[in-house]
N, C-alpha and C. Protein backbone atom coordinates (compact mmCIF):
# COMPACT_ATOMS: atom_id res chain seq x y z
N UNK A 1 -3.18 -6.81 13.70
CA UNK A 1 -3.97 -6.24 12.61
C UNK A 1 -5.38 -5.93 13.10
N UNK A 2 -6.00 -4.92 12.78
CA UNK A 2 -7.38 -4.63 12.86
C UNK A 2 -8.41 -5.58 12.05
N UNK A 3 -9.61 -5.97 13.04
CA UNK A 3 -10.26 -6.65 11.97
C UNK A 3 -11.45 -6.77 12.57
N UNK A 4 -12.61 -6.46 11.75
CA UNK A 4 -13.76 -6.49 11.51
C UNK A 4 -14.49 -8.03 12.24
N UNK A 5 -15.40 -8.04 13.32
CA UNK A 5 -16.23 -9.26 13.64
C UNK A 5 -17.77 -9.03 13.16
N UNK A 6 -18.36 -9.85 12.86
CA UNK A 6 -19.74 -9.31 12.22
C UNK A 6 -20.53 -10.67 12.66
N UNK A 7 -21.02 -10.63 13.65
CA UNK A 7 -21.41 -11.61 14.17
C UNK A 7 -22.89 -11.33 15.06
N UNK A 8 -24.20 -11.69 14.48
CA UNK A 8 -25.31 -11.40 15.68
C UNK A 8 -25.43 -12.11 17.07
N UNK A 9 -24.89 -12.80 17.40
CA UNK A 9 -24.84 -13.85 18.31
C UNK A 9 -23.70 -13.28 19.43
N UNK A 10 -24.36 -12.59 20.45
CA UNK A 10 -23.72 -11.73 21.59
C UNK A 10 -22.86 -12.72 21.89
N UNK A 11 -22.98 -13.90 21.95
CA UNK A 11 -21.89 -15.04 23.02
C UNK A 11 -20.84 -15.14 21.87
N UNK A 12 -21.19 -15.68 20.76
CA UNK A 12 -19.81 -16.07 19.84
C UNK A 12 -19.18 -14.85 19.51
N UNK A 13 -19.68 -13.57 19.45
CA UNK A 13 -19.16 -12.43 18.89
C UNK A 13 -18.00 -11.91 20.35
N UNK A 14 -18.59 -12.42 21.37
CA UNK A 14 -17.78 -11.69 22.32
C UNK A 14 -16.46 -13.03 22.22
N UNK A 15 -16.84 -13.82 22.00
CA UNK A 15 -15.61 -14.91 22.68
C UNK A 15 -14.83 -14.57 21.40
N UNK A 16 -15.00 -14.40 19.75
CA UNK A 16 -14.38 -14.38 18.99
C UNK A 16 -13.31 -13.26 19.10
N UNK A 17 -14.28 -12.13 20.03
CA UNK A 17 -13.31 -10.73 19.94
C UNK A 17 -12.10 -10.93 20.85
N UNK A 18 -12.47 -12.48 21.87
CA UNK A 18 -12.00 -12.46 23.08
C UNK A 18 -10.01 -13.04 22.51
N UNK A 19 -10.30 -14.39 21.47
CA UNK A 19 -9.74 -14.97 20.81
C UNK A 19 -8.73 -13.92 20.12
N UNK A 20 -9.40 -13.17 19.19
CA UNK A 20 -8.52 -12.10 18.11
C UNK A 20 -7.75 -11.82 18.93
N UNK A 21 -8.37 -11.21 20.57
CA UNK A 21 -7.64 -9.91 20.82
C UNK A 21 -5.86 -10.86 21.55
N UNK A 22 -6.68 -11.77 21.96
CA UNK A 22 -5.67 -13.02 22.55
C UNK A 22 -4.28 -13.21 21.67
N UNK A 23 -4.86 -13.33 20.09
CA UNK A 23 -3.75 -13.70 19.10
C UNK A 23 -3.23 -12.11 18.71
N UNK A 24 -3.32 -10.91 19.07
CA UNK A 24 -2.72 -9.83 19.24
C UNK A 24 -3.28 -8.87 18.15
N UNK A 25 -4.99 -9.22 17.89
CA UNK A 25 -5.08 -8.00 17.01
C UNK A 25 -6.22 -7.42 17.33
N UNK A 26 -6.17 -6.16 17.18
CA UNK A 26 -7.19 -5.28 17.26
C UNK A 26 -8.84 -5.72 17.09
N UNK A 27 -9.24 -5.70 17.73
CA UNK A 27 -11.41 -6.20 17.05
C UNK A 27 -12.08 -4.55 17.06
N UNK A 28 -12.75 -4.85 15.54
CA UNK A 28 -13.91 -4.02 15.68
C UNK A 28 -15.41 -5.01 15.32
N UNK A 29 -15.66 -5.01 16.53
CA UNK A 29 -17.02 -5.97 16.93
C UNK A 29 -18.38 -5.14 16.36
N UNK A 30 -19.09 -6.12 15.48
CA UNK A 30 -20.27 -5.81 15.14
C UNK A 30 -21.63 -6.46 15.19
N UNK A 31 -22.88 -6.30 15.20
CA UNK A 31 -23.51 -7.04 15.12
C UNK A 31 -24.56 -7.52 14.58
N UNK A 32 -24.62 -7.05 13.38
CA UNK A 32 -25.54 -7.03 12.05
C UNK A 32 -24.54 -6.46 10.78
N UNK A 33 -25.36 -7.11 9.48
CA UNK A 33 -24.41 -6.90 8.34
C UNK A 33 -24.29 -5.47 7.61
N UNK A 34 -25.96 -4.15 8.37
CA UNK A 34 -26.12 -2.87 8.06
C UNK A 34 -24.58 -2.29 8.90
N UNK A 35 -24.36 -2.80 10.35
CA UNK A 35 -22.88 -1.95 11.00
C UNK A 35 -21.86 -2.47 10.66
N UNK A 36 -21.80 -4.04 9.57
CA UNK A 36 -20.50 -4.02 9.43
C UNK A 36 -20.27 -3.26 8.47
N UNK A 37 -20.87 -3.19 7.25
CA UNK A 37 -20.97 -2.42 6.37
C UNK A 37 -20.52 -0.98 6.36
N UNK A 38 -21.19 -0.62 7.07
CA UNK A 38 -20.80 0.70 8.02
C UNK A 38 -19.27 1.29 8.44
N UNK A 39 -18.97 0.00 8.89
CA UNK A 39 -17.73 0.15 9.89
C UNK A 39 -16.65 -0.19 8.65
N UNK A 40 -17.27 -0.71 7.53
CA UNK A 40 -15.88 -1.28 6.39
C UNK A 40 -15.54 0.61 5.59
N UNK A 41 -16.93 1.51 5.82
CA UNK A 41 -16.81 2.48 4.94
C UNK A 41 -16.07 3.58 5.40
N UNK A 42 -15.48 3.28 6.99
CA UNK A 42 -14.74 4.51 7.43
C UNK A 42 -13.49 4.63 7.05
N UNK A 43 -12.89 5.39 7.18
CA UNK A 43 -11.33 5.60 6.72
C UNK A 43 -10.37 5.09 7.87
N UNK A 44 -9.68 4.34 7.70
CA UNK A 44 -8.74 3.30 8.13
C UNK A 44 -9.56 1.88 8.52
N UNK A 45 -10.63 1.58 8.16
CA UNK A 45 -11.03 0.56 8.19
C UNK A 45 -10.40 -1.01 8.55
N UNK A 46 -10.78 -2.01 8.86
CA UNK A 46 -9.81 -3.10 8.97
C UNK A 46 -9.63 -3.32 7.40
N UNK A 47 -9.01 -4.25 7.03
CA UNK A 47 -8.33 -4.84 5.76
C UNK A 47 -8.59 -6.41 6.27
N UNK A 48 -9.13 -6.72 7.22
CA UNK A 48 -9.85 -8.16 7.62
C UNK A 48 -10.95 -8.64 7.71
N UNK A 49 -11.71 -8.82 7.62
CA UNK A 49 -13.12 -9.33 8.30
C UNK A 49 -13.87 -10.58 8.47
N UNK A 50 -14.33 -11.16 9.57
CA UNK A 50 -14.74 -12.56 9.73
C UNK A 50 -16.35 -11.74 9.75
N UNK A 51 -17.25 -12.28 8.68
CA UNK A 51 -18.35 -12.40 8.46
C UNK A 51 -19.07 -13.84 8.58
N UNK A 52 -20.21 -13.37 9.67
CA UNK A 52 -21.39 -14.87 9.56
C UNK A 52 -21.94 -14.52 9.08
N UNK A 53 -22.59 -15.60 8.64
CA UNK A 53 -23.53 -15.27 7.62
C UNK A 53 -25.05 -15.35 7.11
N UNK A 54 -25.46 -15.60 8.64
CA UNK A 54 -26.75 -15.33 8.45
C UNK A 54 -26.70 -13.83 9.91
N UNK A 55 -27.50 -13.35 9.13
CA UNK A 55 -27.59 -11.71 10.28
C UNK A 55 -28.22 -11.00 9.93
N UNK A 56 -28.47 -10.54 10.92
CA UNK A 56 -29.97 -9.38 10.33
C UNK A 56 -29.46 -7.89 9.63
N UNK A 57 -30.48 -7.67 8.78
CA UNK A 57 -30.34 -6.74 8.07
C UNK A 57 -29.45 -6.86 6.51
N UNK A 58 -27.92 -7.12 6.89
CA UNK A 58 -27.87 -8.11 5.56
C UNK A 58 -26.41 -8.89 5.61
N UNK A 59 -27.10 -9.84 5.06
CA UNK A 59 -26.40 -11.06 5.65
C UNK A 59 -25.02 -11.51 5.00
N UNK A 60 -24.17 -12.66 5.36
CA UNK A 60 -22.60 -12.04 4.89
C UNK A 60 -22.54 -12.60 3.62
N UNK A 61 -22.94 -13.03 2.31
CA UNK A 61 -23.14 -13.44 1.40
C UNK A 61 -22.80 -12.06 0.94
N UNK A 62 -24.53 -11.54 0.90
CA UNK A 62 -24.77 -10.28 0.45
C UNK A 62 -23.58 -8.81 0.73
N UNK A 63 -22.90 -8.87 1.72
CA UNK A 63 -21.96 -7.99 2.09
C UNK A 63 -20.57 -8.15 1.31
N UNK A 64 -20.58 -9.72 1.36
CA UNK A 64 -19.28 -9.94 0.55
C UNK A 64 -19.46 -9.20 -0.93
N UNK A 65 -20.32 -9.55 -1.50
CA UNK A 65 -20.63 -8.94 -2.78
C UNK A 65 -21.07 -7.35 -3.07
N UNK A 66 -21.39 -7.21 -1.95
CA UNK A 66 -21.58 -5.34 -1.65
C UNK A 66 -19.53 -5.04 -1.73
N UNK A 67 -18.72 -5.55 -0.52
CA UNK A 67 -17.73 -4.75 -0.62
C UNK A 67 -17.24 -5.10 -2.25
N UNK A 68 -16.83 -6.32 -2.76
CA UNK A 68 -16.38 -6.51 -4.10
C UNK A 68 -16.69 -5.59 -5.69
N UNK A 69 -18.10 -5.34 -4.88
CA UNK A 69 -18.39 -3.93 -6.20
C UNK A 69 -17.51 -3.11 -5.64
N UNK A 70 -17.61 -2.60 -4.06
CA UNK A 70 -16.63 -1.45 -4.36
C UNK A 70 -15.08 -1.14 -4.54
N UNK A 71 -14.63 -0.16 -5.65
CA UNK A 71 -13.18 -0.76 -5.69
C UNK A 71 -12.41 -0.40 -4.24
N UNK A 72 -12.64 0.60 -3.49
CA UNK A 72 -11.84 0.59 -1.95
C UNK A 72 -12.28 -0.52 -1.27
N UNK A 73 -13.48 -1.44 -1.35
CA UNK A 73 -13.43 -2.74 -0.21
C UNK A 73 -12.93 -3.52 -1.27
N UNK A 74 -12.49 -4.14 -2.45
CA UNK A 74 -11.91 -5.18 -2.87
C UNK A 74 -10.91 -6.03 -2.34
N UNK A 75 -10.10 -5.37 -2.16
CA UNK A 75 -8.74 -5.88 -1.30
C UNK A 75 -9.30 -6.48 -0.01
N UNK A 76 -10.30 -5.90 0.84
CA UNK A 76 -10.36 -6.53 2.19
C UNK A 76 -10.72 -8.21 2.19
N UNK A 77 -9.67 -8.92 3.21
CA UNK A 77 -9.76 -10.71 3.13
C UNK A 77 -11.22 -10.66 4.05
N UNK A 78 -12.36 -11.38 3.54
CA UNK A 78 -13.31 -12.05 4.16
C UNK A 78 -13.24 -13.24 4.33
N UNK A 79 -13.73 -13.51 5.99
CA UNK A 79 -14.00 -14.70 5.86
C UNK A 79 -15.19 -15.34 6.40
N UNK A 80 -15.70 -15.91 5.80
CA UNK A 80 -17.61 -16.08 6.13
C UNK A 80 -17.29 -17.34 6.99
N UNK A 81 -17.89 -17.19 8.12
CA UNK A 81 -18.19 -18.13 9.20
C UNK A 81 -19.45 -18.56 9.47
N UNK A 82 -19.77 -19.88 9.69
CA UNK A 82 -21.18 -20.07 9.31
C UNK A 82 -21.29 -21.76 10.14
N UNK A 83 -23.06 -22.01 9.60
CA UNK A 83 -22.77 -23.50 10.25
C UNK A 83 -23.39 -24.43 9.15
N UNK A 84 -23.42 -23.65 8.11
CA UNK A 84 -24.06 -23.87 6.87
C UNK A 84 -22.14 -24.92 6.12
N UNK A 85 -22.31 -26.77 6.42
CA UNK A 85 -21.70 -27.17 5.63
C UNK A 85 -21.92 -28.10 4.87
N UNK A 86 -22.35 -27.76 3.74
CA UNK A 86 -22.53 -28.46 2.46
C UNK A 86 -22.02 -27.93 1.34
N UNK A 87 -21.39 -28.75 0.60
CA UNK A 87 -20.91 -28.26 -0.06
C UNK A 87 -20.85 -27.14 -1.14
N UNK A 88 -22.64 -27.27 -1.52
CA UNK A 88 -22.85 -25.79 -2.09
C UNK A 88 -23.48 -24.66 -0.97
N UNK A 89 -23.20 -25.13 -0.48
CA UNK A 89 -22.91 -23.91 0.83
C UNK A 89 -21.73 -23.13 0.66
N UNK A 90 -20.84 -23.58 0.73
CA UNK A 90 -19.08 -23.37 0.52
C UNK A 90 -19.14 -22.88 -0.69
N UNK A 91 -19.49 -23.29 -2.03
CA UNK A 91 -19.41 -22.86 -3.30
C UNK A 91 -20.10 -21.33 -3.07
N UNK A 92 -21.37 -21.44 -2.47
CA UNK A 92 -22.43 -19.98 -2.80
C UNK A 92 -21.83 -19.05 -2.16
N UNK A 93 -20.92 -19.32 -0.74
CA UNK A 93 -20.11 -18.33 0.05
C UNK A 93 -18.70 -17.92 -0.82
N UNK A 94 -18.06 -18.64 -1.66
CA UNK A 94 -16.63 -18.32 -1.91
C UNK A 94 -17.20 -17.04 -3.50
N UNK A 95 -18.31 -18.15 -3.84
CA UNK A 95 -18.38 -17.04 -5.25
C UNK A 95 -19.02 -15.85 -5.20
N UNK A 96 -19.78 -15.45 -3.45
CA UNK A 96 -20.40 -14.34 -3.09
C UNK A 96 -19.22 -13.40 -3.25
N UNK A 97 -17.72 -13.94 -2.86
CA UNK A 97 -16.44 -12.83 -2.64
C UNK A 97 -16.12 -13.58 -1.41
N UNK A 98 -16.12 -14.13 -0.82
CA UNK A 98 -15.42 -14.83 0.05
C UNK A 98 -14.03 -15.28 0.12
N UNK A 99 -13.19 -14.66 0.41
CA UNK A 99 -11.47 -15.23 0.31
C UNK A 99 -11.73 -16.86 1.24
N UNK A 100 -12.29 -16.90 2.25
CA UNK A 100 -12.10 -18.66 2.79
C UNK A 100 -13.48 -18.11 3.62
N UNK A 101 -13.41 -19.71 4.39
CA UNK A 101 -15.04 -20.61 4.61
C UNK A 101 -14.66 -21.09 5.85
N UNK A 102 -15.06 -20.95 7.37
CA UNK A 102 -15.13 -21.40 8.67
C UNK A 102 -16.17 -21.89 8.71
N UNK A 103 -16.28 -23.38 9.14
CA UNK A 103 -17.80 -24.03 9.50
C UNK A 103 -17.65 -23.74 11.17
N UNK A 104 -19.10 -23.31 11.95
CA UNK A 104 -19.40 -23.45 13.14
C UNK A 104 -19.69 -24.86 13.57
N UNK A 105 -19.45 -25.55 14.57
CA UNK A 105 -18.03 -24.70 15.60
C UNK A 105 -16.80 -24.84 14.69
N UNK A 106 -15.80 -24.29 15.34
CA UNK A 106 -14.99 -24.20 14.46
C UNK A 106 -13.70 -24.86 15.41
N UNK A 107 -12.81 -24.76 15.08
CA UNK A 107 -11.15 -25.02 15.94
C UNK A 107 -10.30 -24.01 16.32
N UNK A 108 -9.89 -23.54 17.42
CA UNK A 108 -9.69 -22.33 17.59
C UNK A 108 -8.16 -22.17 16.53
N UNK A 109 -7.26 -23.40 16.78
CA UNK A 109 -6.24 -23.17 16.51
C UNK A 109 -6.71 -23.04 14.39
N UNK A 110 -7.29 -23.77 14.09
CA UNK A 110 -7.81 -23.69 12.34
C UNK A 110 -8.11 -22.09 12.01
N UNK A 111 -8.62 -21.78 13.24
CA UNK A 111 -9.12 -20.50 12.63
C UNK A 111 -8.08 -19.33 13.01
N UNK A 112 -7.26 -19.50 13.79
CA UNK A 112 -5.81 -18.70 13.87
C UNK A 112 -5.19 -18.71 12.68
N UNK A 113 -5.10 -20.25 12.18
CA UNK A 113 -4.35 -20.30 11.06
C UNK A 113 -4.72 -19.43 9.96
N UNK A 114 -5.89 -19.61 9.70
CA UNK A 114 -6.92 -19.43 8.67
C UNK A 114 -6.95 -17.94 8.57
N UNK A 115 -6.58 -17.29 9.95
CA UNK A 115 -6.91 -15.34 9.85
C UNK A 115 -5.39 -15.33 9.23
N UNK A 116 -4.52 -16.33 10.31
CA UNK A 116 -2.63 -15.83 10.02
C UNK A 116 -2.50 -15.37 8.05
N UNK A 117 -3.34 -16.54 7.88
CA UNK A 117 -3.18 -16.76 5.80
C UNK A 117 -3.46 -15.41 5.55
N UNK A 118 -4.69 -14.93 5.72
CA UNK A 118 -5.41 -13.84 5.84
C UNK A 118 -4.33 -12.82 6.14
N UNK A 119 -4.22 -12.55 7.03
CA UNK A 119 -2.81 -11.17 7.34
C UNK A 119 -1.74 -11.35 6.17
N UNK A 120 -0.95 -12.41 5.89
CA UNK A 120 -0.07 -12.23 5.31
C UNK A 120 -0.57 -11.91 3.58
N UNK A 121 -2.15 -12.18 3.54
CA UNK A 121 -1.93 -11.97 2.00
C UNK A 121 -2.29 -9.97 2.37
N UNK A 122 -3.15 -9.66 3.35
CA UNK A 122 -3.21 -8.28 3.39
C UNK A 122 -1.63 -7.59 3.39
N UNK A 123 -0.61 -8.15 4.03
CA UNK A 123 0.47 -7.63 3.87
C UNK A 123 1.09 -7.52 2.78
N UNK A 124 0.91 -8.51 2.16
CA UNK A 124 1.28 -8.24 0.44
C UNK A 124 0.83 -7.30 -0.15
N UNK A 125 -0.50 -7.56 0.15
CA UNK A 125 -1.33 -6.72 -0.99
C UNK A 125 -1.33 -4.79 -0.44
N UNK A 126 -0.67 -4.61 0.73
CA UNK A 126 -0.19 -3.31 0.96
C UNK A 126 1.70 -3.28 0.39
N UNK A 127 1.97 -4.35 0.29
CA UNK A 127 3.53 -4.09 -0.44
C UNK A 127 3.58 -3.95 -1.70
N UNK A 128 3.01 -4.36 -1.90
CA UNK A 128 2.45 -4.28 -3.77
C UNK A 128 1.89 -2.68 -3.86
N UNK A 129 1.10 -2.34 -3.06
CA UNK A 129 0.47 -1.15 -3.69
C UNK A 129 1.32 -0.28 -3.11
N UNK A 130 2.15 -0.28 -2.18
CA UNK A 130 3.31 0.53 -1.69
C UNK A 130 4.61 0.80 -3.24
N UNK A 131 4.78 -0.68 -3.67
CA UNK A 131 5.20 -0.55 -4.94
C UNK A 131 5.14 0.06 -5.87
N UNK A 132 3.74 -0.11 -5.92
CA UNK A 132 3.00 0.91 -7.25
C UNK A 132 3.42 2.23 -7.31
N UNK A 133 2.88 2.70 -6.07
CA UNK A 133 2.77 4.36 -5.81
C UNK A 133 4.11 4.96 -6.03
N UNK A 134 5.31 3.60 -5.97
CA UNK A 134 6.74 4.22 -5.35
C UNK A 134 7.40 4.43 -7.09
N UNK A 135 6.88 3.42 -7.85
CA UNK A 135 6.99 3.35 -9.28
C UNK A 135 5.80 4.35 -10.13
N UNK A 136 4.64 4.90 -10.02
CA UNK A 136 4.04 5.76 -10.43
C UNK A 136 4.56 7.40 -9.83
N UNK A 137 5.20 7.38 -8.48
CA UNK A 137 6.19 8.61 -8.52
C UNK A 137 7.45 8.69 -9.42
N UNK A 138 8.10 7.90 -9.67
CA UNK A 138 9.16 7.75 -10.31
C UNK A 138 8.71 7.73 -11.74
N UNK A 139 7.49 7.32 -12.36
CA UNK A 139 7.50 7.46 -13.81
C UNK A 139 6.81 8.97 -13.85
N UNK A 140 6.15 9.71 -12.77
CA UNK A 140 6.08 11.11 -12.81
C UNK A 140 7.47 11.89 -12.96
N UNK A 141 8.43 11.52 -12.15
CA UNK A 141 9.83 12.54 -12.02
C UNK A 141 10.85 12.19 -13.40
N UNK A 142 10.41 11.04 -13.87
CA UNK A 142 11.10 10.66 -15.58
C UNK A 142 10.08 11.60 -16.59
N UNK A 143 8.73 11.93 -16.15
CA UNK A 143 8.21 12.89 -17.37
C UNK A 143 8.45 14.01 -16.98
N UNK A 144 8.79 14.56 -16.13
CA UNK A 144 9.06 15.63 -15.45
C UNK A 144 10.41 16.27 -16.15
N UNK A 145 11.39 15.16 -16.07
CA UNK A 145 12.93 15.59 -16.94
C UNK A 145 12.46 15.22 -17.76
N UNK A 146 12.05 14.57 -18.59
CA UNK A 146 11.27 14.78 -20.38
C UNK A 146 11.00 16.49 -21.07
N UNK A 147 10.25 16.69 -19.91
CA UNK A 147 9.26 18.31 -20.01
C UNK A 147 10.66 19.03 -20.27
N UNK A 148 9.90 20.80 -20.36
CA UNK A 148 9.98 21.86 -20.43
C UNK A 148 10.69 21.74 -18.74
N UNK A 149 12.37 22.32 -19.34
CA UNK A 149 12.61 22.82 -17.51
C UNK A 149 13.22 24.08 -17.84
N UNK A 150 13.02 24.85 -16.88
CA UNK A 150 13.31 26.54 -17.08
C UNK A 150 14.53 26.16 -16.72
N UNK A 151 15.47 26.60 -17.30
CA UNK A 151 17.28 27.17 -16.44
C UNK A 151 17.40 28.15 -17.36
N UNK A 152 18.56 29.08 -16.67
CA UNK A 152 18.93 30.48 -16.52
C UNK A 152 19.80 30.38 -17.32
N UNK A 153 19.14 31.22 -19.04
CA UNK A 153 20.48 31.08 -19.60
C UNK A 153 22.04 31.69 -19.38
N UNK A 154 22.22 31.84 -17.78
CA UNK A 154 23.60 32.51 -17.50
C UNK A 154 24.10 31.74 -16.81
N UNK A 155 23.60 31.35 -15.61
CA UNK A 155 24.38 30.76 -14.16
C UNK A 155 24.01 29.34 -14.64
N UNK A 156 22.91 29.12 -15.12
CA UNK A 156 22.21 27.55 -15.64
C UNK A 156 21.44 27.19 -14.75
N UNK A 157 21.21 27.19 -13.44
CA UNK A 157 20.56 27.08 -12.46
C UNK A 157 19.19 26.82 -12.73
N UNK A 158 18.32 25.98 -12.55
CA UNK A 158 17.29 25.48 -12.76
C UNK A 158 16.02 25.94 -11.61
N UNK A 159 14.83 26.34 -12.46
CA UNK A 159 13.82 26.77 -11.38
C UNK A 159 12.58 25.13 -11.14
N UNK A 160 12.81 25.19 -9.52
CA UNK A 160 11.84 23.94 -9.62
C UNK A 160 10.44 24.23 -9.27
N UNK A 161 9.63 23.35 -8.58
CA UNK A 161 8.32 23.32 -8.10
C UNK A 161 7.90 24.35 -7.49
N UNK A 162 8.50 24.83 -6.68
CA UNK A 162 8.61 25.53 -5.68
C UNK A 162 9.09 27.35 -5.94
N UNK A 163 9.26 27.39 -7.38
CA UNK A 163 9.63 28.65 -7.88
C UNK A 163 11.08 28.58 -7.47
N UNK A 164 12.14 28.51 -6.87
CA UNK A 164 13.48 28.57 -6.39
C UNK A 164 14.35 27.73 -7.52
N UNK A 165 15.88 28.30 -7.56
CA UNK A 165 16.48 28.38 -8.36
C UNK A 165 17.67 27.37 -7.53
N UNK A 166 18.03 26.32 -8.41
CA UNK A 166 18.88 25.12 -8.05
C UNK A 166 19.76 24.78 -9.11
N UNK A 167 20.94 24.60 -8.49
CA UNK A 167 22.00 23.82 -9.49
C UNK A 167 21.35 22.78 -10.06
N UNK A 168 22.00 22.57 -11.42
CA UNK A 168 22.11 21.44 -12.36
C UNK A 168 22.02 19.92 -10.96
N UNK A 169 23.00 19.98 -10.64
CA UNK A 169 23.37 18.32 -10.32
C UNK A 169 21.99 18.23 -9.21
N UNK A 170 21.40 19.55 -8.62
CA UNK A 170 21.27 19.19 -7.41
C UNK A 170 19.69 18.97 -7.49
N UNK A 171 18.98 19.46 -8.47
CA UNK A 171 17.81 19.33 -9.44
C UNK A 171 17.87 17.74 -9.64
N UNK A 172 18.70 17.26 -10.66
CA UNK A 172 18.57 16.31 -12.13
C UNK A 172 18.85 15.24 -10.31
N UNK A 173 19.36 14.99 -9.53
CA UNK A 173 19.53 14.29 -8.43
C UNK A 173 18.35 14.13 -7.51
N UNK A 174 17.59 14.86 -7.38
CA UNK A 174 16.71 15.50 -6.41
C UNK A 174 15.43 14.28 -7.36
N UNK A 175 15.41 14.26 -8.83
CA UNK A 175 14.40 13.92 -9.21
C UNK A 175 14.59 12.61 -10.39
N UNK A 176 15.79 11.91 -10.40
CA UNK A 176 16.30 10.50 -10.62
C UNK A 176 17.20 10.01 -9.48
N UNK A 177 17.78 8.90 -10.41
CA UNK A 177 18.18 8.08 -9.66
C UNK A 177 20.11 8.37 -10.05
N UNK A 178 20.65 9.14 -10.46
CA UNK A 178 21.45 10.14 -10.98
C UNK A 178 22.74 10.42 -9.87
N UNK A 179 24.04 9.86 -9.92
CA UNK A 179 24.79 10.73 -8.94
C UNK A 179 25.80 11.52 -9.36
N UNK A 180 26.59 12.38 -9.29
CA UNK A 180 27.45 13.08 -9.83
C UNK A 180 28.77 13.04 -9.20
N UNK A 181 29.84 13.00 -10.08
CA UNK A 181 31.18 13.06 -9.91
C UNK A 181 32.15 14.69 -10.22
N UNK A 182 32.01 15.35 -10.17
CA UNK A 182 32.77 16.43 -10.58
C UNK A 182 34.32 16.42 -11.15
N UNK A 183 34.52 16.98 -12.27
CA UNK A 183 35.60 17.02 -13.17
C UNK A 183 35.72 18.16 -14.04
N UNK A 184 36.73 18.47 -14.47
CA UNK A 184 37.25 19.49 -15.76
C UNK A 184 37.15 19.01 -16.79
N UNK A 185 36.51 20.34 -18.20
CA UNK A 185 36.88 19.38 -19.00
C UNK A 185 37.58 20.04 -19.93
N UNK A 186 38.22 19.41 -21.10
CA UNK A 186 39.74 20.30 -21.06
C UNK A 186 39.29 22.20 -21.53
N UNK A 187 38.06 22.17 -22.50
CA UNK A 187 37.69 23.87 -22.84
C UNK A 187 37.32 24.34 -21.26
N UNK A 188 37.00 24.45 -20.17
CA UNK A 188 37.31 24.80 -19.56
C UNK A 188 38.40 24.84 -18.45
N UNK A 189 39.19 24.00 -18.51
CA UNK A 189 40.36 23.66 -18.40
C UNK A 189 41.52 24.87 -18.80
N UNK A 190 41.55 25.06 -20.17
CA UNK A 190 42.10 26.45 -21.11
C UNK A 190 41.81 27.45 -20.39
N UNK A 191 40.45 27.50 -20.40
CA UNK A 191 39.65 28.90 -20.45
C UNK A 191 40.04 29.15 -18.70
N UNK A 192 39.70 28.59 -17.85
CA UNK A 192 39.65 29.51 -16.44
C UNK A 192 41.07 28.36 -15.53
N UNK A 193 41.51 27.57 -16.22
CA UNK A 193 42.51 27.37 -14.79
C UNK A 193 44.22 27.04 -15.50
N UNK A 194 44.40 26.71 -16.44
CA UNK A 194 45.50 26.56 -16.96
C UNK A 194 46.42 28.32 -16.57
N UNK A 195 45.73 29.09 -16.78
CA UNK A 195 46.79 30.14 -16.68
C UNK A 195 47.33 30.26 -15.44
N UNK A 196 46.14 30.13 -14.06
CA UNK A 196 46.82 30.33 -12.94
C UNK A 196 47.67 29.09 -12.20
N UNK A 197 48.06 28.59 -13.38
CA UNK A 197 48.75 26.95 -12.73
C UNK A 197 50.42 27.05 -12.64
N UNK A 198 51.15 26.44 -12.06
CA UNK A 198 52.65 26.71 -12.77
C UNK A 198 52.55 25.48 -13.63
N UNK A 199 53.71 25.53 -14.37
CA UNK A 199 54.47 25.00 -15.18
C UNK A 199 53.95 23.32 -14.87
N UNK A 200 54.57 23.01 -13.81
CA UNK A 200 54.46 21.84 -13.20
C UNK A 200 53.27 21.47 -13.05
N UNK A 201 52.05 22.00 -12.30
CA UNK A 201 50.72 21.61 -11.85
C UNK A 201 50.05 21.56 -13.49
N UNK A 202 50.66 22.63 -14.72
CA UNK A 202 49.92 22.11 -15.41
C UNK A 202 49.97 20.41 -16.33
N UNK A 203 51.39 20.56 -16.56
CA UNK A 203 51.95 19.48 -17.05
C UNK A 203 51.08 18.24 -16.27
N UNK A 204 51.04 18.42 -14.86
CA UNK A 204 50.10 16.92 -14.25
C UNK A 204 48.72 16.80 -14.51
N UNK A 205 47.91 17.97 -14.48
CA UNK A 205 46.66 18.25 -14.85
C UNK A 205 46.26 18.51 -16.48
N UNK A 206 46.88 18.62 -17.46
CA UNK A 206 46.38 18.40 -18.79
C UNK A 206 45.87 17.65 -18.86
N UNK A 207 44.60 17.12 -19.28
CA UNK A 207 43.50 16.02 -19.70
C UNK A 207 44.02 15.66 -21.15
């Protein structure tokens, strides 16, 4: 996973990137809270970030609560790293927006754990919104067959999105969840195939 370091401290910022990259994920290394900031506003951004929290320019308290106003940084897991432990230390960091709390120094293996938590709730929280989108297309293609649909009052053939003209099954399929079986039914049955049948084929085929 990609993830955000925001750390002023050239030695811990490099060993942390050294660590991430060790446990197999991507670092985007920063070193004040104006470039992490920065680096959260580009498009594909991490969906991670270990913030310390004292740093120049602005510090990870203040950042946590910068991304939480915005609704595209909400989702991203922070985690404020610090050497600040007292207990309302911990309180002032979690209610800044802080998803979890690393005291300096820290444990390498605690803080593996601590990102691992971290990934798996970002993975959710992209399956969930994968969900959404997959259920907000689908309640579009149910108002869609609600609507106004053009077909041809001759052939029946239906005009879609695209201006082009499509069978019934291959439309109403194309845009539910819909499969089709093909059959006679007996008025057309009469009308176009009973005559060219013999005797026999019809007797088996009467509905």
């Amino acid at each position: 996973m990609k993830i955000l370091v925001a750390e002023d401290d050239r030695t811990s910022n490099r060993m942390l990137g050294i660590l991430l990259q060790k446990w197999g994920h991507e670092v985007i290394s920063t070193t004040d809270g104006a470039q992490a900031w920065k680096a959260l506003a580009q498009p594909g951004a991490p969906q991670l970030a270990i913030l310390d929290w004292m740093m120049p320019l602005v510090d990870g308290p203040t950042l946590c609560r910068m991304a939480r106003q915005n609704p595209a940084l909400r989702s991203v897991y922070i985690i404020l790293l610090t050497t600040l432990g007292r207990t309302e230390d911990i309180v002032a960091g979690l209610e800044s927006g802080a998803n979890d709390y690393v005291i300096k120094p820290f444990n390498h293996a605690e803080l593996q754990a601590r990102i691992n938590v971290g990934v798996r709730m970002v993975l959710l929280q992209n399956e969930l919104a994968a969900t959404r989108r997959e259920c907000h297309a689908a309640q579009e293609e149910v108002k869609q067959l609600r609507g106004i649909i053009p077909i041809c009052s001759y052939c029946k053939k239906i005009r879609d999105d695209q201006n082009y003209w499509t069978q019934v099954e291959s439309y109403i399929a194309k845009h539910s969840a819909a499969t089709f079986s093909h059959g006679v039914c007996p008025e057309c049955f009469e009308k176009f195939l009973k005559d060219a049948m013999t005797p026999s084929e019809t007797s088996e085929n009467t509905p």
